[in-house]
PDB file of N, CA and C in Angstrom:
ATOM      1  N   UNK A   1      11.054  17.659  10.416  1.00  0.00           N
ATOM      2  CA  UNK A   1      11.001  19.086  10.537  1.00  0.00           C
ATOM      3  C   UNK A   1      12.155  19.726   9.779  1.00  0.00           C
ATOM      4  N   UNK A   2      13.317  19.262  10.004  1.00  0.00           N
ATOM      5  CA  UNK A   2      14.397  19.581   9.394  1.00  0.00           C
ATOM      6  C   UNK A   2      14.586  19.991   7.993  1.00  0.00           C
ATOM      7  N   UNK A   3      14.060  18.384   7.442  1.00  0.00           N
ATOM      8  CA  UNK A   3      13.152  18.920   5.461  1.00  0.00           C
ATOM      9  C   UNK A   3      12.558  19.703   5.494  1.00  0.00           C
ATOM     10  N   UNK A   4      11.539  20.223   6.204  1.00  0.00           N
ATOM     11  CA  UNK A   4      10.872  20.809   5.919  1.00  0.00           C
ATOM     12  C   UNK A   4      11.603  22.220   5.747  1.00  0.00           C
ATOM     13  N   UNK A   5      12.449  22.656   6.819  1.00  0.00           N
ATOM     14  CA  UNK A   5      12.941  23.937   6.770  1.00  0.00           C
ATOM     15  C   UNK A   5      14.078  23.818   5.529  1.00  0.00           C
ATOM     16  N   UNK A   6      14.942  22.716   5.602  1.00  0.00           N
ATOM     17  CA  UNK A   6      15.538  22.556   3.974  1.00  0.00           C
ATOM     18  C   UNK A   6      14.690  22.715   2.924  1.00  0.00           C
ATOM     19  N   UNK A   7      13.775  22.371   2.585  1.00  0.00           N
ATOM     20  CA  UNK A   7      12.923  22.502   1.335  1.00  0.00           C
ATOM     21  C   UNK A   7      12.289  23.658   1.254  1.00  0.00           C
ATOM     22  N   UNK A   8      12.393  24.642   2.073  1.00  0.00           N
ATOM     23  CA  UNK A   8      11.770  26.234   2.630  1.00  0.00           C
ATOM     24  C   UNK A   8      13.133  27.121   2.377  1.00  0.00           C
ATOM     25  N   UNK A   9      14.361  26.647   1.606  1.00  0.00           N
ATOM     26  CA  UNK A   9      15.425  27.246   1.475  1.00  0.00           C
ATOM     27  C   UNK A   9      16.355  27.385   2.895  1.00  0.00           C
ATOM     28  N   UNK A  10      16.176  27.302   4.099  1.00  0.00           N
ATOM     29  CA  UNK A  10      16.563  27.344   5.334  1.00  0.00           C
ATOM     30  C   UNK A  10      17.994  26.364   4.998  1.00  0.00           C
ATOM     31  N   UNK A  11      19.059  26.665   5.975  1.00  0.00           N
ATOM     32  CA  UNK A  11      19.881  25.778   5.867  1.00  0.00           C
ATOM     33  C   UNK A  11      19.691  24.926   7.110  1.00  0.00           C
ATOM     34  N   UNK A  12      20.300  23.652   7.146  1.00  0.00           N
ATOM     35  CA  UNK A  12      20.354  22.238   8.356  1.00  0.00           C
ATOM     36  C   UNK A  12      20.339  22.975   9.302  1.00  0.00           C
ATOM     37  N   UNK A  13      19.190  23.150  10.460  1.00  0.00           N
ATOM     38  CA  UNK A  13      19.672  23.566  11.430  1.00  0.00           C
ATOM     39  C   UNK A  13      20.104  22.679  12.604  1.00  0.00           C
ATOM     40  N   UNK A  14      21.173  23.404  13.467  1.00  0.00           N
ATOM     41  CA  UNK A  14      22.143  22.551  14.307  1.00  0.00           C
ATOM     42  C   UNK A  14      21.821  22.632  15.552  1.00  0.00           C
ATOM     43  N   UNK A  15      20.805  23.402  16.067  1.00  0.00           N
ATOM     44  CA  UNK A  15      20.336  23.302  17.108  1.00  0.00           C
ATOM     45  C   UNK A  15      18.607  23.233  17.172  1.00  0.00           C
ATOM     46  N   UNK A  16      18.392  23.007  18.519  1.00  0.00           N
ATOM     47  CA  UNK A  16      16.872  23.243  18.711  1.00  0.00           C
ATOM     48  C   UNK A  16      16.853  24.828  18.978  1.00  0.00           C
ATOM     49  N   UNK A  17      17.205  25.451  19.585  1.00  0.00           N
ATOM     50  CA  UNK A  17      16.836  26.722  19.347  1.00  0.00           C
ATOM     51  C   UNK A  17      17.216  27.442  18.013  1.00  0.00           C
ATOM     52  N   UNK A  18      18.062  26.973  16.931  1.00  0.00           N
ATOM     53  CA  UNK A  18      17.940  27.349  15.896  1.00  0.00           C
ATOM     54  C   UNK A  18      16.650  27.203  14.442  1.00  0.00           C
ATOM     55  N   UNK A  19      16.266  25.826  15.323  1.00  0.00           N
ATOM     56  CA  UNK A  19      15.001  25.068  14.551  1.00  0.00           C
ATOM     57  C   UNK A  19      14.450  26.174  14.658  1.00  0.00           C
ATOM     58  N   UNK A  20      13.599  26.200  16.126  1.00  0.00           N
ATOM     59  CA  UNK A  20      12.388  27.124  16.522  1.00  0.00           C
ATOM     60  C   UNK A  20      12.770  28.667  15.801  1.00  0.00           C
ATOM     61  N   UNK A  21      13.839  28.998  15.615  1.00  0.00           N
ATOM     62  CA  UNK A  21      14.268  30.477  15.246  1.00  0.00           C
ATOM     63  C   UNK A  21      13.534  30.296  13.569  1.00  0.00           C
ATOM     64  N   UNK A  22      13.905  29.393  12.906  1.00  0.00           N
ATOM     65  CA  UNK A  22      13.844  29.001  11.573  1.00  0.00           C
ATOM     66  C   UNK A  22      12.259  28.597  11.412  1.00  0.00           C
ATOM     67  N   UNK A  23      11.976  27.886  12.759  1.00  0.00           N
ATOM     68  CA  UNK A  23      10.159  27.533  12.135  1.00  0.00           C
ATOM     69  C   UNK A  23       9.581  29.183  12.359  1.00  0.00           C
ATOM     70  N   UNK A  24      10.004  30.033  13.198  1.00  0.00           N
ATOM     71  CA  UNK A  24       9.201  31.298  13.605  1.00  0.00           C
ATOM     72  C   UNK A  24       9.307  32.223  12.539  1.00  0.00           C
ATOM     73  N   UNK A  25      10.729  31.686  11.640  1.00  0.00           N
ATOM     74  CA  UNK A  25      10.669  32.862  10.486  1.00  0.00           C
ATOM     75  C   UNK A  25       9.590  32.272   9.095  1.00  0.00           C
ATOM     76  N   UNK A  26       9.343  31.100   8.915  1.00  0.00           N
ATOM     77  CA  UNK A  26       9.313  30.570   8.082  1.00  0.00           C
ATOM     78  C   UNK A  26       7.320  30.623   8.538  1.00  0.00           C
ATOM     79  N   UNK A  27       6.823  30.662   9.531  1.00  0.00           N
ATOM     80  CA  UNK A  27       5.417  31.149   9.916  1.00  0.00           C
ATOM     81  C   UNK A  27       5.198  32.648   9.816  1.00  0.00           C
ATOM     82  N   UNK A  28       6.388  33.652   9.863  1.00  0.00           N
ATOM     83  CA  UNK A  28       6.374  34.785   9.117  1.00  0.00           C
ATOM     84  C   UNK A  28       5.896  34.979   8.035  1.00  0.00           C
ATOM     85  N   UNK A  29       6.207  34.511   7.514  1.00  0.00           N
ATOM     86  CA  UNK A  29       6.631  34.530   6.055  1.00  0.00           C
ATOM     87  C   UNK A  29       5.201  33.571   4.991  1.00  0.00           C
ATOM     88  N   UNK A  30       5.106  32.331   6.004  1.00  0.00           N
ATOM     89  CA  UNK A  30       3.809  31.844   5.086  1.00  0.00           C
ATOM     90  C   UNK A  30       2.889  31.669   6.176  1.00  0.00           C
ATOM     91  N   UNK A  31       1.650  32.492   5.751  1.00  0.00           N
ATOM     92  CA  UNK A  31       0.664  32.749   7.123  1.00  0.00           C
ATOM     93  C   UNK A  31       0.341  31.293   7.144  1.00  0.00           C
ATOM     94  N   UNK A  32      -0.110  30.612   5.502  1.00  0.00           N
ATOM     95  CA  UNK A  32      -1.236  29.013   6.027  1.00  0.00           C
ATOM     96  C   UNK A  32      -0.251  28.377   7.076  1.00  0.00           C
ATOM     97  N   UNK A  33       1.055  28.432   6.755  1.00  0.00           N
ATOM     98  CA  UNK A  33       1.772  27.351   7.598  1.00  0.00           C
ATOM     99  C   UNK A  33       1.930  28.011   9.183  1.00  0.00           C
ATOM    100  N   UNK A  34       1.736  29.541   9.237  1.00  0.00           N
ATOM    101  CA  UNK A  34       1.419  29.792  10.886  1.00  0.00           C
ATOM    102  C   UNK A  34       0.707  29.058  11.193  1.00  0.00           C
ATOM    103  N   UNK A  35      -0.637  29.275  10.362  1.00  0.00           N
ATOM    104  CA  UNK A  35      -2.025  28.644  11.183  1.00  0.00           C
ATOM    105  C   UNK A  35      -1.861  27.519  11.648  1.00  0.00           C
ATOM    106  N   UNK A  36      -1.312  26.431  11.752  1.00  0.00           N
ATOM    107  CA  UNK A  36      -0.826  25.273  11.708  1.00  0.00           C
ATOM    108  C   UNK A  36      -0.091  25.364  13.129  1.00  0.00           C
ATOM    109  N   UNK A  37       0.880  26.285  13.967  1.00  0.00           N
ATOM    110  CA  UNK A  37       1.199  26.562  14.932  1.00  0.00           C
ATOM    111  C   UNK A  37       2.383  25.503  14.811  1.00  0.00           C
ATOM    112  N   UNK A  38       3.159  25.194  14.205  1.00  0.00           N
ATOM    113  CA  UNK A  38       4.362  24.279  14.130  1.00  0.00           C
ATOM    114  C   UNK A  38       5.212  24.496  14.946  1.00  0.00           C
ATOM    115  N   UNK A  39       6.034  25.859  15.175  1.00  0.00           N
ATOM    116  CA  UNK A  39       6.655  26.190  16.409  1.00  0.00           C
ATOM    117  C   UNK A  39       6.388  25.975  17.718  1.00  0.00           C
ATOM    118  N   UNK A  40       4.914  26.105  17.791  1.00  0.00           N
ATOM    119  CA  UNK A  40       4.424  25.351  19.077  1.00  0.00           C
ATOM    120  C   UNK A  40       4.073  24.690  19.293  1.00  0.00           C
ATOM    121  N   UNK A  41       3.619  23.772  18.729  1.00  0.00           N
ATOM    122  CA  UNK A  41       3.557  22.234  18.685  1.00  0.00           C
ATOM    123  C   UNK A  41       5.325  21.513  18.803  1.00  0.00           C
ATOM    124  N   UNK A  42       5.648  21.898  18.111  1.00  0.00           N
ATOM    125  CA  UNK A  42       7.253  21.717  18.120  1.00  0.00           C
ATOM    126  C   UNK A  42       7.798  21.513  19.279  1.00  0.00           C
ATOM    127  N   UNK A  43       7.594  22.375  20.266  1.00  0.00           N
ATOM    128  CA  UNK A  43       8.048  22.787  21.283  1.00  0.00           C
ATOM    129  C   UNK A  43       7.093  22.286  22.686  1.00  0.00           C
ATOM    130  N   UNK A  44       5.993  21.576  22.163  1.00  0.00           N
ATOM    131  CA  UNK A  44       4.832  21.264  23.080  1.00  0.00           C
ATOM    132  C   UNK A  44       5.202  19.735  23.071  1.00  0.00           C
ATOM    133  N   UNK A  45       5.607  19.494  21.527  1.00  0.00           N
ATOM    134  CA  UNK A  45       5.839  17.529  21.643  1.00  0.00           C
ATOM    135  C   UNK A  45       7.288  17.161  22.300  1.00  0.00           C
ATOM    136  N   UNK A  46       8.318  18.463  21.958  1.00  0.00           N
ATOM    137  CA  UNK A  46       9.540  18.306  22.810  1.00  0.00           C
ATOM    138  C   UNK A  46       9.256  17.954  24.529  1.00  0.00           C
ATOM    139  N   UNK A  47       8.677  18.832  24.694  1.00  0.00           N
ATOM    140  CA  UNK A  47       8.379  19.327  26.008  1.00  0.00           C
ATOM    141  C   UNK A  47       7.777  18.218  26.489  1.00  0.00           C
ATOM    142  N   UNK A  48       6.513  17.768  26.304  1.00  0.00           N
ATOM    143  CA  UNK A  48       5.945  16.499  26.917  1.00  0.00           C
ATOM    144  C   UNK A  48       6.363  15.469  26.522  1.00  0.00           C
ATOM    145  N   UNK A  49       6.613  14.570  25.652  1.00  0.00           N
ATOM    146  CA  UNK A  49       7.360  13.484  25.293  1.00  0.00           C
ATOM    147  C   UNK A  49       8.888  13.604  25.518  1.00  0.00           C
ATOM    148  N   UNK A  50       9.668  14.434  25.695  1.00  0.00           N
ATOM    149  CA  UNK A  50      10.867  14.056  25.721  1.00  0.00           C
ATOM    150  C   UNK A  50      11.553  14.676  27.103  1.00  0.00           C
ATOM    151  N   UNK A  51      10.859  15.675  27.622  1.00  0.00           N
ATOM    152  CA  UNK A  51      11.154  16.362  29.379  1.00  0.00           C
ATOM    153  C   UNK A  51      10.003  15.532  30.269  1.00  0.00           C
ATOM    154  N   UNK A  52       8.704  15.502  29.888  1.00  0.00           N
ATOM    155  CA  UNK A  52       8.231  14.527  30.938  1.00  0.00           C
ATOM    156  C   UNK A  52       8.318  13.464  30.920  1.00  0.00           C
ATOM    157  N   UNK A  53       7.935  12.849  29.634  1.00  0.00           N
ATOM    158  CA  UNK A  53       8.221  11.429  29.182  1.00  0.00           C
ATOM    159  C   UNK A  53       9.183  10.713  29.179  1.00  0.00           C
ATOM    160  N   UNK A  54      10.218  10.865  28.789  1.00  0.00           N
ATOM    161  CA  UNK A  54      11.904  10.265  28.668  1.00  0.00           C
ATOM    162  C   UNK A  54      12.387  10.802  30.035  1.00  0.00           C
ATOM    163  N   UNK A  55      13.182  11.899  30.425  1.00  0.00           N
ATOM    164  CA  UNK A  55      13.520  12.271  31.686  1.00  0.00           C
ATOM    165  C   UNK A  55      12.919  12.343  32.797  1.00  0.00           C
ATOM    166  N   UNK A  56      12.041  12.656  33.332  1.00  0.00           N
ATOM    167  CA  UNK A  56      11.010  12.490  34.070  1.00  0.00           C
ATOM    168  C   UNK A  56      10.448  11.190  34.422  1.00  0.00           C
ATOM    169  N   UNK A  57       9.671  10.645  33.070  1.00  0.00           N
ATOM    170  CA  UNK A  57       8.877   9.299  33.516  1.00  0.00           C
ATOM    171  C   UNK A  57       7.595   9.553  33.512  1.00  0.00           C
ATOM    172  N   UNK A  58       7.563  10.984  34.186  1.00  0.00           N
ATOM    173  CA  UNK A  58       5.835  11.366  34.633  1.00  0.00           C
ATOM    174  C   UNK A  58       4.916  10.739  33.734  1.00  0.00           C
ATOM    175  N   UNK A  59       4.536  10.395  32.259  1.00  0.00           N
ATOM    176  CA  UNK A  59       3.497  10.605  31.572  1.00  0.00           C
ATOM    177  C   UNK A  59       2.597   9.216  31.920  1.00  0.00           C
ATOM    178  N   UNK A  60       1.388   9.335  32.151  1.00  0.00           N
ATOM    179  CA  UNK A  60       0.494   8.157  32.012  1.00  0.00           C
ATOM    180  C   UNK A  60       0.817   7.299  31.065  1.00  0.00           C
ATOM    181  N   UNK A  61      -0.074   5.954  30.631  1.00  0.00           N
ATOM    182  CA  UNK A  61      -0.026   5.486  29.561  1.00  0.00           C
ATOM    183  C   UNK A  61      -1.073   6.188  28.573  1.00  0.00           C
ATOM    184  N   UNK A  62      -2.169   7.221  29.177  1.00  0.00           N
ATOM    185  CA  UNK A  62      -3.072   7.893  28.591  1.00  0.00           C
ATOM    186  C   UNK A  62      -2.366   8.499  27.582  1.00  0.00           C
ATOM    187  N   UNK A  63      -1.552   9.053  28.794  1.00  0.00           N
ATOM    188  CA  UNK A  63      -0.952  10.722  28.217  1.00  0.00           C
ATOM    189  C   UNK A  63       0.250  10.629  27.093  1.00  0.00           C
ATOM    190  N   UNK A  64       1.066   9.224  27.214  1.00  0.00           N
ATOM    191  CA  UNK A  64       1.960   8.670  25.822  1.00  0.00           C
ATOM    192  C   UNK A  64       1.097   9.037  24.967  1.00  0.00           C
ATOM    193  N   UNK A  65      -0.037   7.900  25.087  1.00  0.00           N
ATOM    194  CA  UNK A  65      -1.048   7.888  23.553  1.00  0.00           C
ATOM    195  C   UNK A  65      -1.246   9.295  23.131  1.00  0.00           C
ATOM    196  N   UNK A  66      -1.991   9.749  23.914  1.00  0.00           N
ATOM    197  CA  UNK A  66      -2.031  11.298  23.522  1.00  0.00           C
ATOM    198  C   UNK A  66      -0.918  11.996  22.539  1.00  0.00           C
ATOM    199  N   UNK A  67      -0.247  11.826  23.506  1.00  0.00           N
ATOM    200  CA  UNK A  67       1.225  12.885  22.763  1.00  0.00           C
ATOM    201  C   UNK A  67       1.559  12.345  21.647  1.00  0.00           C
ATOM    202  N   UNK A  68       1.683  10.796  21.384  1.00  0.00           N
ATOM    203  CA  UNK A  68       2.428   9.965  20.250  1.00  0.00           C
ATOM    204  C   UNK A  68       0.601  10.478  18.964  1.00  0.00           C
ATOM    205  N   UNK A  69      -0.542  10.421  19.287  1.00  0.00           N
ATOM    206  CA  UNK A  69      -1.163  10.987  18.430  1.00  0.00           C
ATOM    207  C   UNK A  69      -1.018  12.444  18.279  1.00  0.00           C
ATOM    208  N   UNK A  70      -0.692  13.321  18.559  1.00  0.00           N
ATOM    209  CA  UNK A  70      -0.559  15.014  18.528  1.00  0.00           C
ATOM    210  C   UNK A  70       0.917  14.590  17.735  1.00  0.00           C
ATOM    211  N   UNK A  71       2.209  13.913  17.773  1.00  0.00           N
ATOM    212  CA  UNK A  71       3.315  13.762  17.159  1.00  0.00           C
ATOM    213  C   UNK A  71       3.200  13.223  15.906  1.00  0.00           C
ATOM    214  N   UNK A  72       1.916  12.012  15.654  1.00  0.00           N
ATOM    215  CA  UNK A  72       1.586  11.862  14.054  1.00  0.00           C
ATOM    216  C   UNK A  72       0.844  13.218  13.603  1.00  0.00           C
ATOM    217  N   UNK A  73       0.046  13.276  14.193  1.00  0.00           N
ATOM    218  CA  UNK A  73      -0.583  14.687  12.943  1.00  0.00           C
ATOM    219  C   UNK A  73       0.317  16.028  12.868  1.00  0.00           C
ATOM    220  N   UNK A  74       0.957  15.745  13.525  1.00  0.00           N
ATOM    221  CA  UNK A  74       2.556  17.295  13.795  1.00  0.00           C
ATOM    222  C   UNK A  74       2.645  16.373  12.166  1.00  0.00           C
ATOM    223  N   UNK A  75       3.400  15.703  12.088  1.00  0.00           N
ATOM    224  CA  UNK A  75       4.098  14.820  11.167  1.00  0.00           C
ATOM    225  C   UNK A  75       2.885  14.781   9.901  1.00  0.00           C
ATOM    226  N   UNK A  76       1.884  14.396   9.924  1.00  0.00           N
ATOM    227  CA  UNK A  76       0.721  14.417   8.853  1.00  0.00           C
ATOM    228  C   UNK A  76       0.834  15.867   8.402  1.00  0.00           C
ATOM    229  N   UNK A  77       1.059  16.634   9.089  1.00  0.00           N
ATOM    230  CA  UNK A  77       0.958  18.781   8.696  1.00  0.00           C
ATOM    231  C   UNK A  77       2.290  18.901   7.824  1.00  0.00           C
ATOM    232  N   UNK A  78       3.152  18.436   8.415  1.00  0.00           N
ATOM    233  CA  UNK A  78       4.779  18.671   7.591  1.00  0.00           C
ATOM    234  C   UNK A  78       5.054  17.827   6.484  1.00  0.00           C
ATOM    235  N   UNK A  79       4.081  16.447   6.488  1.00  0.00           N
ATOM    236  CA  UNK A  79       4.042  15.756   5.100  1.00  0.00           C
ATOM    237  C   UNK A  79       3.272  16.795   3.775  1.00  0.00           C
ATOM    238  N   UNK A  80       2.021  17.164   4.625  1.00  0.00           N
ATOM    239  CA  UNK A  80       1.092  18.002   3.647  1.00  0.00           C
ATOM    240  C   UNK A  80       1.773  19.047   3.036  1.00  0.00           C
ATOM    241  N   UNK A  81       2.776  19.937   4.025  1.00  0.00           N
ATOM    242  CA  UNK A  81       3.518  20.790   3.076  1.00  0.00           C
ATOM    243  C   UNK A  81       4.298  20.362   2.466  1.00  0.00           C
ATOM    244  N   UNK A  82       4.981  19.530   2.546  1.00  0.00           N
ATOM    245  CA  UNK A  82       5.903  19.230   1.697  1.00  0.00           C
ATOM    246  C   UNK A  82       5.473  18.665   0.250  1.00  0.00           C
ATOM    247  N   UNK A  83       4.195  18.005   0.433  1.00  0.00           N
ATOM    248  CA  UNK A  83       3.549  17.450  -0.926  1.00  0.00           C
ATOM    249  C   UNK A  83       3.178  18.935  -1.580  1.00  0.00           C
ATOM    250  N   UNK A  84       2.724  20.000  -0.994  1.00  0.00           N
ATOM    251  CA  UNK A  84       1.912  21.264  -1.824  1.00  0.00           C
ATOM    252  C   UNK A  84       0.476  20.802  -1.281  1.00  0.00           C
ATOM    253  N   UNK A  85      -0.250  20.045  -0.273  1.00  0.00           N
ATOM    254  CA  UNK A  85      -0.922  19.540  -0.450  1.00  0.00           C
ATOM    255  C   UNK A  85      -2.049  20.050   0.623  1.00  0.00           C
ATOM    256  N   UNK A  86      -1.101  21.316   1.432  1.00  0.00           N
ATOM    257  CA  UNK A  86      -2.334  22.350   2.478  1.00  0.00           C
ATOM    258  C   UNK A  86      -3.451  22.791   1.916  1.00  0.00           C
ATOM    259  N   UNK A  87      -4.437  22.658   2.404  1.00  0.00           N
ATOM    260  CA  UNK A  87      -5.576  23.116   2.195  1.00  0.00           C
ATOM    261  C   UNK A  87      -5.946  24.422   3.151  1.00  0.00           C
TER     262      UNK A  87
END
């Protein structure tokens, strides 16, 4: 995610709420990459994999799979921009 906002001119951001500040301007700014909902996904794979999953414990073994597939195609969307390669 980080490249991505580096390669979007953004500088390193140092926090997670600076990320999300930086993905919300940067979905401003380029509608295809709103559509894509990166900020919230962002904040949806934090949220379940790393508050329920890691701290918690809560997640099924369903609900890993789940999330670890929603975390590759997060990752498949931020490769595509970075190639030029959104459709």
């Amino acid at each position: 995610m980080d490249t991505l906002l580096v390669n979007f001119s953004y500088k390193w951001p140092e926090s997670y709420s600076e990320r999300r500040r930086m993905l919300e301007d940067l979905e401003v700014k380029h509608p295809k990459i709103a559509e894509l909902s990166l900020r919230d996904r962002f904040g949806a794979r934090g949220y379940y994999l790393h508050i329920q999953g890691y701290h918690e414990g809560t997640l099924s073994d369903v609900e890993v799979k789940e999330e670890l597939m929603r975390a590759r195609e997060y990752v498949d969307y931020v490769e595509k921009i970075l190639k030029n390669q959104l459709s």
